[in-house]
Protein backbone atom coordinates (compact mmCIF):
# COMPACT_ATOMS: atom_id res chain seq x y z
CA UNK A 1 1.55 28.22 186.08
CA UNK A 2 4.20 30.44 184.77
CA UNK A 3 6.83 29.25 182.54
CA UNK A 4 10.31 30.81 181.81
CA UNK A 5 10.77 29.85 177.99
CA UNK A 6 14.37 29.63 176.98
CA UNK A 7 14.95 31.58 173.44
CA UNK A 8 17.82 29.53 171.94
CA UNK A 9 19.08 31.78 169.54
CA UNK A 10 21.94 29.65 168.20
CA UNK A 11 18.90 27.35 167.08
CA UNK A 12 16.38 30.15 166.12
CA UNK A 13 13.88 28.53 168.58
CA UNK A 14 11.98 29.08 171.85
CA UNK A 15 11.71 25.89 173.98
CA UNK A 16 10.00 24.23 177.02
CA UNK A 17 10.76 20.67 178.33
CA UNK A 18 7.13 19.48 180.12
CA UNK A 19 7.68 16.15 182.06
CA UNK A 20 10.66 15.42 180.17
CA UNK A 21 9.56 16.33 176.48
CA UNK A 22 10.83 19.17 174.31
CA UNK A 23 8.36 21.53 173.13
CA UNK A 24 9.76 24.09 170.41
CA UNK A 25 8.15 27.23 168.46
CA UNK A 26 10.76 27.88 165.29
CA UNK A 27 11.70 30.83 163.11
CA UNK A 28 13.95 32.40 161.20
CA UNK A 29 15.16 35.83 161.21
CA UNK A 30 15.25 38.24 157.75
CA UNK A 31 16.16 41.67 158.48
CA UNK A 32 13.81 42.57 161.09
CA UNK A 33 11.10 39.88 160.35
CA UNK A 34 10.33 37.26 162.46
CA UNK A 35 9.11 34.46 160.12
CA UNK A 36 7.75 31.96 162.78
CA UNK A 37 7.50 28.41 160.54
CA UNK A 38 6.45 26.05 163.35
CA UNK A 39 5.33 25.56 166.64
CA UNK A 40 5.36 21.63 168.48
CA UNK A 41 3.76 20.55 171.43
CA UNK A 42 3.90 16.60 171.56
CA UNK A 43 0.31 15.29 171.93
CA UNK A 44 1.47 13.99 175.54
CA UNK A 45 1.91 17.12 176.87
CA UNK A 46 -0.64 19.09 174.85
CA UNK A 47 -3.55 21.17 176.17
CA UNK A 48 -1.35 22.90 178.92
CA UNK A 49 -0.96 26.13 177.31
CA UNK A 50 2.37 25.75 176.57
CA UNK A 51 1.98 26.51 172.62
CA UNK A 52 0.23 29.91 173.69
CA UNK A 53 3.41 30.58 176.44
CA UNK A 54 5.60 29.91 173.83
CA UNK A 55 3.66 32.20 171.21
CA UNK A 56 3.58 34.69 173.84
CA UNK A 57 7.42 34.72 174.41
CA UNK A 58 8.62 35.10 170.68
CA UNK A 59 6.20 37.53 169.80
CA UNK A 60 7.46 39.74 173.16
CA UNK A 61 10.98 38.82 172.16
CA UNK A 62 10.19 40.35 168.45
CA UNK A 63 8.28 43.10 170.11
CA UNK A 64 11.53 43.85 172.54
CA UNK A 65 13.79 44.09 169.15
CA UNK A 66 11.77 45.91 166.97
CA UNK A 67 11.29 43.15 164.55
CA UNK A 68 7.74 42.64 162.83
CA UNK A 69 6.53 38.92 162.62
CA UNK A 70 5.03 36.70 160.03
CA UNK A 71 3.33 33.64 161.42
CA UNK A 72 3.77 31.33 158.49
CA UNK A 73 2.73 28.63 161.91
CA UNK A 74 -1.27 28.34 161.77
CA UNK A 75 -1.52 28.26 165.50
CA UNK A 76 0.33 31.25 165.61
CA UNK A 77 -1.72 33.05 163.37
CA UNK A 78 -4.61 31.87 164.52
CA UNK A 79 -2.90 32.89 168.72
CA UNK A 80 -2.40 36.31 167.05
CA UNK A 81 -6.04 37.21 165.93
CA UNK A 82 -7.10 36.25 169.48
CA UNK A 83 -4.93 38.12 171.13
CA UNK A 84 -5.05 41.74 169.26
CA UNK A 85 -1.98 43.38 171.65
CA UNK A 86 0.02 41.32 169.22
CA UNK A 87 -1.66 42.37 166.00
CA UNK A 88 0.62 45.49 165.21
CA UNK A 89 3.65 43.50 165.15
CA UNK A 90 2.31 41.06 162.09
CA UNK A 91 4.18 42.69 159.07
CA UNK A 92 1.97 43.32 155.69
């Protein structure tokens, strides 16, 4: 299934709505770091993929911008090393 993840930048959040529940991933821009703090799928809706969708979408939002990312987010982090196309944006 392919999802179209909104980036509300007013909020500094990506979001989904599955079946009526909000899923978010967070962050907060400095200079050109994206500092990703938090990523929430409600267990009701878990296991869908949506976490990884929503990964996927900030990280080729920060990609499209030039901005390097810090995945403060564990599931992030952990999305990143298994996915290494995404490994040269992760700022040292």
């Amino acid at each position: 299934m392919s999802r179209t993840i909104e980036h509300n930048v007013a909020a500094s959040r990506f979001e989904w709505t599955e079946d009526g529940i909000l899923c978010v991933l967070d962050y907060e821009l400095q200079n050109d770091a994206m500092i990703i703090t938090h990523t929430g799928v409600p267990q009701p809706v878990g296991g869908r993929g949506i976490a990884g969708d929503l990964a996927q979408a900030a990280l080729d939002t920060a990609r499209a911008n030039g901005w390097s990312v810090r995945p403060l987010c564990s599931y992030v982090d952990a999305w990143i090393r298994r996915h290494p196309e995404y490994q040269d944006l992760v700022a040292n």
